[in-house]
N, C-alpha and C. Protein backbone atom coordinates (compact mmCIF):
# COMPACT_ATOMS: atom_id res chain seq x y z
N UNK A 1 85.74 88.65 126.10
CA UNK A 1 86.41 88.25 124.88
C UNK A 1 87.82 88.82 124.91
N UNK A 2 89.14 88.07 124.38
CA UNK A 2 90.16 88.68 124.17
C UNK A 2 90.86 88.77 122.56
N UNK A 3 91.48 89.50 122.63
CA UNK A 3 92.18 89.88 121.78
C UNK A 3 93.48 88.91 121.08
N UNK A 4 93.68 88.01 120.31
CA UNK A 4 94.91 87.43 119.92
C UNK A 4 95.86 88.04 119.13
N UNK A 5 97.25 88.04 119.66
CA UNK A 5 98.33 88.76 118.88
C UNK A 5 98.78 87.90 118.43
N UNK A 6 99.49 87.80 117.30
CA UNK A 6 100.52 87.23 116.67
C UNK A 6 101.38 86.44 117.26
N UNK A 7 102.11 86.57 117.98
CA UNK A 7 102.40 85.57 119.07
C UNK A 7 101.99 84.15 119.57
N UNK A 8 100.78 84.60 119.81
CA UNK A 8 99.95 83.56 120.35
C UNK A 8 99.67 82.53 119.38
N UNK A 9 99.13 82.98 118.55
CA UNK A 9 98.96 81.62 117.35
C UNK A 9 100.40 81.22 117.01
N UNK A 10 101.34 81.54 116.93
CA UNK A 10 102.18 81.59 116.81
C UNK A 10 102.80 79.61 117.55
N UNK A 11 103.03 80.82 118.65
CA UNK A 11 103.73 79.25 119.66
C UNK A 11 102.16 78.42 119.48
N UNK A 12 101.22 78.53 119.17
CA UNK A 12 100.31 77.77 119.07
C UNK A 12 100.40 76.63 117.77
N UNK A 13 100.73 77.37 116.31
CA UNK A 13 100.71 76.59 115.04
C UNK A 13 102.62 76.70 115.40
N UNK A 14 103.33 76.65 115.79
CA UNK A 14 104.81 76.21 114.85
C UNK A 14 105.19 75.52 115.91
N UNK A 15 106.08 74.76 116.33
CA UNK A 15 107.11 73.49 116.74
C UNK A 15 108.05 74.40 117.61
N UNK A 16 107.37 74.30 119.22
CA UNK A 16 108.70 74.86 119.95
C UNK A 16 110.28 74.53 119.72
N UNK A 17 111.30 75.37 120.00
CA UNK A 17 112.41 75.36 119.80
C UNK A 17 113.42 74.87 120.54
N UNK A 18 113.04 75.56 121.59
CA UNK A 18 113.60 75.99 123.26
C UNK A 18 112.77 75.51 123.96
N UNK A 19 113.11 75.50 125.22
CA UNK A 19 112.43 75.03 126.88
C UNK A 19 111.27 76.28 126.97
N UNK A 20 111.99 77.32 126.56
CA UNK A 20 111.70 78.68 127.39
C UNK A 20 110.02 78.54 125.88
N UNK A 21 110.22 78.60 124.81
CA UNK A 21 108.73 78.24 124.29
C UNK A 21 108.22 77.45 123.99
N UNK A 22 108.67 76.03 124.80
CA UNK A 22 107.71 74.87 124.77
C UNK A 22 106.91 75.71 125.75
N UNK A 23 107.21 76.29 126.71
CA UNK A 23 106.30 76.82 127.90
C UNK A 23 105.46 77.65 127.33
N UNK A 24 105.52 78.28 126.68
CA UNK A 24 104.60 79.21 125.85
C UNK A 24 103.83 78.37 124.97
N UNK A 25 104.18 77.89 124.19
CA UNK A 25 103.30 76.87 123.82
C UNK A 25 102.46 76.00 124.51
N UNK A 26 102.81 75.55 125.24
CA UNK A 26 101.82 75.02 126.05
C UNK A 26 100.93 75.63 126.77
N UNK A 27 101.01 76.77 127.01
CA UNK A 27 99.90 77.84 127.55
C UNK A 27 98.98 78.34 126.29
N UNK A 28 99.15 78.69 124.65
CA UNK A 28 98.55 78.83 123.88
C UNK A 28 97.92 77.74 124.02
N UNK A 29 98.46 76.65 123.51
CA UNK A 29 97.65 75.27 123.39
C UNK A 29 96.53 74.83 124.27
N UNK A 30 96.91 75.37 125.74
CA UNK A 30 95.76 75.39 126.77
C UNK A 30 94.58 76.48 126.14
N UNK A 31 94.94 77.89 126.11
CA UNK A 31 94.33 78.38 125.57
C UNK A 31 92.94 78.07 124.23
N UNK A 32 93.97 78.04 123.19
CA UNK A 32 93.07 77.60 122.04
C UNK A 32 92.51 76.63 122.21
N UNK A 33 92.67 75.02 123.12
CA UNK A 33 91.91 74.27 123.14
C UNK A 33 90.42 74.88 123.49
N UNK A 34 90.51 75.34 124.77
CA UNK A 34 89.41 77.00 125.19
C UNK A 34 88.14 76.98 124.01
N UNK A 35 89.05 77.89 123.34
CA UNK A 35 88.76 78.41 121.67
C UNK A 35 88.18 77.77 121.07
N UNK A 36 88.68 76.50 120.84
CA UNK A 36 88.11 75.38 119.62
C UNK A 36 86.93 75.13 120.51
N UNK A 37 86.70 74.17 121.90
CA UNK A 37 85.20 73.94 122.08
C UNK A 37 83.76 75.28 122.39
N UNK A 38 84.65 76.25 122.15
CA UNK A 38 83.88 77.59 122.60
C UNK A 38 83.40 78.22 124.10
N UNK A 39 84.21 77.39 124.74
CA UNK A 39 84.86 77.86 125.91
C UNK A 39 85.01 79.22 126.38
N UNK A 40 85.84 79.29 125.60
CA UNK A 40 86.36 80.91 125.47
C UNK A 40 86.12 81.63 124.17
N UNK A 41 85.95 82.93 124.29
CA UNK A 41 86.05 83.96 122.82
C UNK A 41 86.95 84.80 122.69
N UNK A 42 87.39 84.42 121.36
CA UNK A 42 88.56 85.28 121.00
C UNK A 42 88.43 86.11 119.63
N UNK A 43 88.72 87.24 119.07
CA UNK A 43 89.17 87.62 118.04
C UNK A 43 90.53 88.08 117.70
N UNK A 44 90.58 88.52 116.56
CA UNK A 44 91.59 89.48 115.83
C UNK A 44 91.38 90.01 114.53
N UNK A 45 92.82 90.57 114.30
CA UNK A 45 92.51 91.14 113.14
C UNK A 45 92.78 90.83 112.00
N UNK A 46 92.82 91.51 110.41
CA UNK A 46 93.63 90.50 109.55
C UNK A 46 95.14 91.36 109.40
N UNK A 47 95.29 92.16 110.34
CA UNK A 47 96.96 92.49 110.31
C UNK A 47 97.39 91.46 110.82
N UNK A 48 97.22 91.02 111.98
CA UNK A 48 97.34 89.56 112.60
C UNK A 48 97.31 88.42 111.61
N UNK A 49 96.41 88.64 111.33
CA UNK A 49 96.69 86.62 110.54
C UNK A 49 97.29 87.36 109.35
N UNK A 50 97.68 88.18 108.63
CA UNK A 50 98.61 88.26 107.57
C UNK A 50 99.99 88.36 108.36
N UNK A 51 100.35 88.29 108.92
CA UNK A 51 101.67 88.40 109.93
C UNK A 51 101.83 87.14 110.55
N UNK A 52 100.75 86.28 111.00
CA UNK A 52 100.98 84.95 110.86
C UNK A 52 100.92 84.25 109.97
N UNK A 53 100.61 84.39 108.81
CA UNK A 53 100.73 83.87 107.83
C UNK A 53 101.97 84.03 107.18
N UNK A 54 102.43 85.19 106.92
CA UNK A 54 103.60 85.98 106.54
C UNK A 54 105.01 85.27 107.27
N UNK A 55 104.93 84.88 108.60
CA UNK A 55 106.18 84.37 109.51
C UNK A 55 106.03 83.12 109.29
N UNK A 56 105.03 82.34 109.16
CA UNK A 56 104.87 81.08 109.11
C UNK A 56 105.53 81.06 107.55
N UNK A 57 105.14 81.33 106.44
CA UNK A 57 105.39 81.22 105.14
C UNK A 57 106.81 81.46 104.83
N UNK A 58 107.56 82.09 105.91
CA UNK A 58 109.24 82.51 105.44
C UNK A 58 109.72 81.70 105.80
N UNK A 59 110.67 81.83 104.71
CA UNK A 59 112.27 80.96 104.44
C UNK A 59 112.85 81.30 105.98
N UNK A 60 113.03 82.71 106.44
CA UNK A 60 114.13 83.08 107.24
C UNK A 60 113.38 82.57 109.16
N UNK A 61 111.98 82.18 108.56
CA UNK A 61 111.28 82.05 110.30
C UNK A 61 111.02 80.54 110.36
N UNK A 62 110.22 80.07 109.52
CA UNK A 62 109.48 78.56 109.62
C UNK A 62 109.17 78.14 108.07
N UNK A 63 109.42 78.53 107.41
CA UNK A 63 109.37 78.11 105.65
C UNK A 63 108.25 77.45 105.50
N UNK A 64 107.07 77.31 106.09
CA UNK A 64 105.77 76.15 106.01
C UNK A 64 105.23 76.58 104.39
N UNK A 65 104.66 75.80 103.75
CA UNK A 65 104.00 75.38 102.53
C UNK A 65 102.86 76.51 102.50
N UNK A 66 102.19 77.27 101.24
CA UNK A 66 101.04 77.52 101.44
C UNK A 66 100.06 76.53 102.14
N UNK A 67 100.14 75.64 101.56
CA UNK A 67 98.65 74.99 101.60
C UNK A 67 99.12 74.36 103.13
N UNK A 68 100.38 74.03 104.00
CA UNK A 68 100.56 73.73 105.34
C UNK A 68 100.15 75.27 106.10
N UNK A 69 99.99 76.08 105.80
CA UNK A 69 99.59 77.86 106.34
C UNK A 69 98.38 77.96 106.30
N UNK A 70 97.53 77.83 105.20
CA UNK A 70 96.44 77.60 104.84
C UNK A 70 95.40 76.90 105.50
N UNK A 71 95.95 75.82 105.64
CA UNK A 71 95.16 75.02 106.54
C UNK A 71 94.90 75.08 108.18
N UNK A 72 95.70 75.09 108.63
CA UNK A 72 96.38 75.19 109.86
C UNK A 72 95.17 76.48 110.73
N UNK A 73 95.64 77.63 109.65
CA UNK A 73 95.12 79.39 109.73
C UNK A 73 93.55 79.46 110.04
N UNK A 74 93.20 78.81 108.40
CA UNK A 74 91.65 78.48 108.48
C UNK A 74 91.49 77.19 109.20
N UNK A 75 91.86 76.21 109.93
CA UNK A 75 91.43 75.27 110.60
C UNK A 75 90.77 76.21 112.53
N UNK A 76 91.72 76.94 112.65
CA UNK A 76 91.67 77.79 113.48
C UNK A 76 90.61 78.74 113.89
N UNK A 77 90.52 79.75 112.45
CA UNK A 77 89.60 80.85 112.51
C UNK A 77 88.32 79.95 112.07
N UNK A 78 88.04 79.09 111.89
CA UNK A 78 86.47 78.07 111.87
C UNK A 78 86.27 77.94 113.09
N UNK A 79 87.15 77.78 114.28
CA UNK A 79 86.60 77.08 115.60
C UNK A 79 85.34 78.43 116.30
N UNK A 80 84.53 77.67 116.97
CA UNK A 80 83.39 78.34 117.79
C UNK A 80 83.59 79.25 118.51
N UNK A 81 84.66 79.61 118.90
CA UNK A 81 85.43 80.62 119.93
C UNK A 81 85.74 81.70 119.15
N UNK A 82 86.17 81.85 118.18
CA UNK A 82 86.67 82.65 117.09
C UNK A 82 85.36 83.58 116.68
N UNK A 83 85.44 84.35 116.67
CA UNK A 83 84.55 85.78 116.78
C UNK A 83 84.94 86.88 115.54
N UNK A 84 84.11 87.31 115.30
CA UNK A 84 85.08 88.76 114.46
C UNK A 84 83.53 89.15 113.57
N UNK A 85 83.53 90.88 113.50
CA UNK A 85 82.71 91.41 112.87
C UNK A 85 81.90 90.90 111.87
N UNK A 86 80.72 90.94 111.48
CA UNK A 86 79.65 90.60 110.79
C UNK A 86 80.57 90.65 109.48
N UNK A 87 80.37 89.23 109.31
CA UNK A 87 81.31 88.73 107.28
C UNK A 87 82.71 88.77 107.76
N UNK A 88 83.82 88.93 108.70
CA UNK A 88 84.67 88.89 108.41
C UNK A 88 85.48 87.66 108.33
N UNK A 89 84.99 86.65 109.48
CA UNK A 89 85.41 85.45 109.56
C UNK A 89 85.56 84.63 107.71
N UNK A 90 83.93 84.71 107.36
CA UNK A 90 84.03 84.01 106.17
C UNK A 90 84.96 85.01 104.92
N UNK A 91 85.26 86.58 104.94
CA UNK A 91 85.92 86.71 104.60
C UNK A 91 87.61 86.45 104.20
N UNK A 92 88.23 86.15 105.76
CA UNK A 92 89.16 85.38 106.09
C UNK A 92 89.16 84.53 105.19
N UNK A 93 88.36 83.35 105.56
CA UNK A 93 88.51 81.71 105.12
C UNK A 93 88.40 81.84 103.57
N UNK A 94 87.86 83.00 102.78
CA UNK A 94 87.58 83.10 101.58
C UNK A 94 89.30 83.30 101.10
N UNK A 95 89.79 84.50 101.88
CA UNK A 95 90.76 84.70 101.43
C UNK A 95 91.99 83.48 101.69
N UNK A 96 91.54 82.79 102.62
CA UNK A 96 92.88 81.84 102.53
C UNK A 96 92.73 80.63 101.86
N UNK A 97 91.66 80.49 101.33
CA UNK A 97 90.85 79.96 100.05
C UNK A 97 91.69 80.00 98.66
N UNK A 98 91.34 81.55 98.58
CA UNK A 98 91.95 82.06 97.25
C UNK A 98 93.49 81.92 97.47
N UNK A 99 93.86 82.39 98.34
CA UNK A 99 96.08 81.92 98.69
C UNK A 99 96.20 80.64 98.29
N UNK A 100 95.62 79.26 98.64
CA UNK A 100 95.58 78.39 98.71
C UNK A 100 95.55 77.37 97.22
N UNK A 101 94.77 78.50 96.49
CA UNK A 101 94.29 78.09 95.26
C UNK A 101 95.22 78.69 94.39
N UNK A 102 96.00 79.72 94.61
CA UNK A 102 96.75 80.97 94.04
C UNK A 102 97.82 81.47 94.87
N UNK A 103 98.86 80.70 95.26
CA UNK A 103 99.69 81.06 95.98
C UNK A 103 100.90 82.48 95.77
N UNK A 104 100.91 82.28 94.71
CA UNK A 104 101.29 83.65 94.22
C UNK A 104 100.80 85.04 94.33
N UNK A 105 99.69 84.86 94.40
CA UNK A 105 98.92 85.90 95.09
C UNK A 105 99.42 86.39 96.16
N UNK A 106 99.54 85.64 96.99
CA UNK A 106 99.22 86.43 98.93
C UNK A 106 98.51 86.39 99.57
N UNK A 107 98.57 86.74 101.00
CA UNK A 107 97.36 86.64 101.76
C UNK A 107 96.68 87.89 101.95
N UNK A 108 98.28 88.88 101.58
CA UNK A 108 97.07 90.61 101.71
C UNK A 108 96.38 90.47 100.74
N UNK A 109 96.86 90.51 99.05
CA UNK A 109 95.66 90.27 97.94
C UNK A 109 95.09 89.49 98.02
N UNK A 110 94.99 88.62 99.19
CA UNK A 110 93.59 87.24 98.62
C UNK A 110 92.44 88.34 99.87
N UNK A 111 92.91 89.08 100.71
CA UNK A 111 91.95 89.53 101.22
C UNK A 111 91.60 90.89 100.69
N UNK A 112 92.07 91.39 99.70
CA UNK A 112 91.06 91.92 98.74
C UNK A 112 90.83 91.96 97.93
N UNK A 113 90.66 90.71 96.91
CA UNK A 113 90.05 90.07 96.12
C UNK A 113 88.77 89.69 97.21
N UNK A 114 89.13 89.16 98.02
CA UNK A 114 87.59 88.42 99.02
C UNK A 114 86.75 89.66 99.00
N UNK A 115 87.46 90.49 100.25
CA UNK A 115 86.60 91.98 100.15
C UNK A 115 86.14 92.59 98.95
N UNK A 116 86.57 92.40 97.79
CA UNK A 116 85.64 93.11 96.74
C UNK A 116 84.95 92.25 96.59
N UNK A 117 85.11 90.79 96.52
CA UNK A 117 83.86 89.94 95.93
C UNK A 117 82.77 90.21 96.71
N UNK A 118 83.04 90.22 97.94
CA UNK A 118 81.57 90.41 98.72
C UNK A 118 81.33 91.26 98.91
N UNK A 119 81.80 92.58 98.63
CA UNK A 119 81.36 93.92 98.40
C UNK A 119 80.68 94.26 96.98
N UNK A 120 81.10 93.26 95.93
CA UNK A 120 81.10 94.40 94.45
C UNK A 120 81.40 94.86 94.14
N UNK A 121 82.12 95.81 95.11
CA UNK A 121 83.18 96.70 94.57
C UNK A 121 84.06 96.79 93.62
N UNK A 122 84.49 97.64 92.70
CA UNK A 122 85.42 97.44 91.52
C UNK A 122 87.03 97.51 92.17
N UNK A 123 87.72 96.81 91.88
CA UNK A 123 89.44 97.15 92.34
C UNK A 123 90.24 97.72 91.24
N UNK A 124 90.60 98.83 92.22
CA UNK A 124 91.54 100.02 91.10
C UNK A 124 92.51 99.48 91.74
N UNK A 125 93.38 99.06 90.68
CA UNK A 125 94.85 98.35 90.84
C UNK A 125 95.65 97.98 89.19
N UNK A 126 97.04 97.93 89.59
CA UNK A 126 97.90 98.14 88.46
C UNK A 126 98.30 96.87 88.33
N UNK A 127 98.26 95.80 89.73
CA UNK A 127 98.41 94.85 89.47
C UNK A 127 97.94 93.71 88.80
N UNK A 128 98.72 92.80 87.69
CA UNK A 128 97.60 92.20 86.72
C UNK A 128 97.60 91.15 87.19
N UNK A 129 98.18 90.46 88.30
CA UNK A 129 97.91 89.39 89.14
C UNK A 129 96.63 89.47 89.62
N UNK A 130 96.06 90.13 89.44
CA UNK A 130 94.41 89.95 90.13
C UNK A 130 93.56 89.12 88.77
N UNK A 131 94.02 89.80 87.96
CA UNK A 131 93.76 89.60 86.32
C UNK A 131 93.23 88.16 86.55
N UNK A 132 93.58 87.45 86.89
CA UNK A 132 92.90 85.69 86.84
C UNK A 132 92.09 85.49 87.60
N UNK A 133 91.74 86.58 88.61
CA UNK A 133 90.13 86.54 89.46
C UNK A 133 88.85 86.51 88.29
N UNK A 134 87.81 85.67 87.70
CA UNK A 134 87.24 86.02 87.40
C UNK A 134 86.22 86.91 87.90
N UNK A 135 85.79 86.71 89.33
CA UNK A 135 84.87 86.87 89.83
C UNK A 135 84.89 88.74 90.42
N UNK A 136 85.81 89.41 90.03
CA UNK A 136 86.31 90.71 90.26
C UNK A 136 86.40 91.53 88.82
N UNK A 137 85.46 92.69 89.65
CA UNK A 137 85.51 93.99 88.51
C UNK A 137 86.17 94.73 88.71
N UNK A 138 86.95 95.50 87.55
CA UNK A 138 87.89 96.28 87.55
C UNK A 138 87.61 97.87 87.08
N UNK A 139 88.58 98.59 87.77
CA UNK A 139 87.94 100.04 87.52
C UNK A 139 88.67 100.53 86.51
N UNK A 140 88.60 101.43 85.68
CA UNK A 140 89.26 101.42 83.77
C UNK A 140 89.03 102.87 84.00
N UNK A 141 90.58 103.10 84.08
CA UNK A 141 90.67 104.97 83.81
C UNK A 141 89.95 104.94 82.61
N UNK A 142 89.75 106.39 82.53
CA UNK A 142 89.43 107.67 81.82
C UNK A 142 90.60 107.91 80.74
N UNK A 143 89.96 107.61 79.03
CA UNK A 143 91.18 107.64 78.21
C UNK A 143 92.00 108.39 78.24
N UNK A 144 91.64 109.65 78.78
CA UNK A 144 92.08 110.78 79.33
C UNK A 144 93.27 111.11 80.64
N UNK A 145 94.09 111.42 80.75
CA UNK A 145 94.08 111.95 82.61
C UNK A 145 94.15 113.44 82.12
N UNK A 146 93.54 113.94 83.17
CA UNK A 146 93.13 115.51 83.87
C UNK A 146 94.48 116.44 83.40
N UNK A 147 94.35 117.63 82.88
CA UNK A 147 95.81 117.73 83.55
C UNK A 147 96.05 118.52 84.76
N UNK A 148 97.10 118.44 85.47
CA UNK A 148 97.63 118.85 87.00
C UNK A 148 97.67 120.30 86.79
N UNK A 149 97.38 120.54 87.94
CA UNK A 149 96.96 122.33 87.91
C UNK A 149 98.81 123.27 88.34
């Protein structure tokens, strides 16, 4: 199994520029074809696909649409080749789910909104952008704070 960097999906999802990464592209593309019939196995991480998501989504790199990121991302991490720790895959796709649905959000907060949903877990956060998750419990200081020693 290998490892995919940022890169790689990269010249894989965006529109070579240059000579020098049509060639790269075309070696991902060999690649991931691999990938998609399950050929080959690959993972990563979600520093990775938030960093492809993140470059793909900027004004200053490739300006693509949520829902053109979205798709593309999770069309990808569905294929048979695509590997990753017990729940994380459908975690992923959950979270680019929720971006998709909630673009304002993000792709780091849509992946933990996902991770608490399928944990239970309560999210201690200041941010009230989560606030429209129904499906997320929240952790509620103490009317109190302590005082500092």
């Amino acid at each position: 199994m290998m490892f995919l960097d940022t890169n790689i999906f990269l010249r894989y999802l965006a529109t070579p520029t240059t000579p020098d990464v049509q060639l790269l592209a075309e070696k991902a593309h060999h690649l991931f074809a691999q990938i998609k019939t399950g050929e080959a196995e690959a993972t990563t991480s979600e520093v990775v696909i938030h960093e492809v998501c993140f470059i793909l989504r900027s004004r200053k790199h490739y300006g693509s649409s949520v829902a053109e990121v979205t798709q593309s991302v999770a069309a990808v991490l569905a294929w048979p080749g695509m590997t990753f720790p017990m729940g994380d895959k459908e975690i992923y796709l959950r979270a680019l789910n929720l971006w998709s649905q909630r673009p304002k959000l993000g792709f780091a907060d849509s992946v933990i909104a996902a991770r608490c949903e399928r944990s239970g877990h309560e999210l201690a956060t200041f941010d009230r952008h989560f606030r429209d998750l129904p499906f997320l419990d929240f952790w509620q200081p103490k009317s109190s704070v302590p005082n500092e020693p």
